[in-house]
Protein backbone atom coordinates (compact mmCIF):
# COMPACT_ATOMS: atom_id res chain seq x y z
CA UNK A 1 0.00 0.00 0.00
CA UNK A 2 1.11 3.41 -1.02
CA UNK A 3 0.37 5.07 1.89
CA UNK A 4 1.43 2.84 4.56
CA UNK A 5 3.18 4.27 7.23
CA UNK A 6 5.71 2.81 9.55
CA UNK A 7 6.79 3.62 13.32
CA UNK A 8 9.67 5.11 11.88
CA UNK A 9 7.80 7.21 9.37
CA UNK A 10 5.76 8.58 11.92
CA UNK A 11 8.60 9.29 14.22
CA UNK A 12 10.67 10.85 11.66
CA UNK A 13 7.98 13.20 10.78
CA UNK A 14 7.67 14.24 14.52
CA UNK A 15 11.37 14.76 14.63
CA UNK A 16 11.29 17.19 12.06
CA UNK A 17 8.47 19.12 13.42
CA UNK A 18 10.46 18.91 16.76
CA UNK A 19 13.34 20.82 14.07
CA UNK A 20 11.03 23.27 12.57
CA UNK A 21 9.95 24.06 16.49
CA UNK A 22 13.24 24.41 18.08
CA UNK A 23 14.49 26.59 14.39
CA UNK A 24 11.24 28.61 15.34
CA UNK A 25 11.32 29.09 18.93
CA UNK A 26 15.03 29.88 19.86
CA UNK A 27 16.98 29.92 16.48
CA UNK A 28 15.06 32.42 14.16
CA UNK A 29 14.62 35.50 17.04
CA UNK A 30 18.27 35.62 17.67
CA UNK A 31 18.87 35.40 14.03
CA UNK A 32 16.71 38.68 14.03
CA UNK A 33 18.41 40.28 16.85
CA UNK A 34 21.75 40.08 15.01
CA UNK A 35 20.36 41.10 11.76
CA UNK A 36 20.06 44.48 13.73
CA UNK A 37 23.25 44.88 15.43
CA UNK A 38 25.95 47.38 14.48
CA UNK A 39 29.30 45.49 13.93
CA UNK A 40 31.15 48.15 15.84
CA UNK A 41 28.77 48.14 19.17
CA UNK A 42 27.54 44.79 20.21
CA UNK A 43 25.56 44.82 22.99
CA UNK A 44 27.04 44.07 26.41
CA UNK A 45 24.99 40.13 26.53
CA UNK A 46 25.92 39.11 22.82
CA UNK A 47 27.67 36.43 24.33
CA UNK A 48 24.23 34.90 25.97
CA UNK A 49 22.22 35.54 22.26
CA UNK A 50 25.71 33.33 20.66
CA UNK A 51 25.28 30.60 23.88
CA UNK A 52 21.64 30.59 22.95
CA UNK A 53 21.82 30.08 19.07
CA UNK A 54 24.65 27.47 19.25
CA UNK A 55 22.45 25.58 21.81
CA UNK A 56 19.68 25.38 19.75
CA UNK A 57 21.57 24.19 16.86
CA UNK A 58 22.94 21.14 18.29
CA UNK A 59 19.11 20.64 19.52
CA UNK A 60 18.63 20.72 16.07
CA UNK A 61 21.13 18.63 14.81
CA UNK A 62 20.51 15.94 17.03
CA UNK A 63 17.03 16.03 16.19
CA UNK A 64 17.85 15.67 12.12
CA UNK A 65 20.32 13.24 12.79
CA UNK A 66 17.96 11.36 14.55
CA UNK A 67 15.25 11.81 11.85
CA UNK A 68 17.42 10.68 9.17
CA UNK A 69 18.43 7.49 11.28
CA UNK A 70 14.53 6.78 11.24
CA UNK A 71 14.69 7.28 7.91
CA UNK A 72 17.08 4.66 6.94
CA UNK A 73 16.00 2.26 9.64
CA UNK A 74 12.22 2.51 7.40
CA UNK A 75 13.59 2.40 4.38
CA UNK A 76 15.30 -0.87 5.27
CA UNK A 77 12.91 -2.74 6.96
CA UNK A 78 10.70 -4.85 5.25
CA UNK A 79 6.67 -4.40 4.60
CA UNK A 80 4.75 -6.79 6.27
């Protein structure tokens, strides 16, 4: 069946919505708090906006990594 959907299918899928949350939530407003920064006068707690971003990243990663490990793991297992 065309539409049949595994446990890993379904888990991928709420991995990546897991991504596009975390990319939402924590990711995207510090990427708009940079985009308005002067290059010559950071403010004094850029260094908690960097700790931020870069935490949220490896959230991220993890979370495609993981994704893309379901994805294999369905792609290789059988249809009963």
């Amino acid at each position: 069946m065309w539409y049949y959907l595994n446990s890993f299918d379904r888990d991928r899928a709420r991995l990546l919505c897991r991504h596009a949350n975390v990319f939402l939530a924590f990711n995207l407003p510090v990427n708009k708090a940079v985009a308005s920064w002067n290059c010559a006068a950071l403010p004094a707690d850029w260094t908690n906006y960097r700790a931020r971003w870069e935490w949220s990243h490896a959230v991220r990663a993890v979370l495609a990594f993981t994704a893309f490990i379901c994805l294999l793991r369905g792609a290789l297992t059988p249809v009963r």
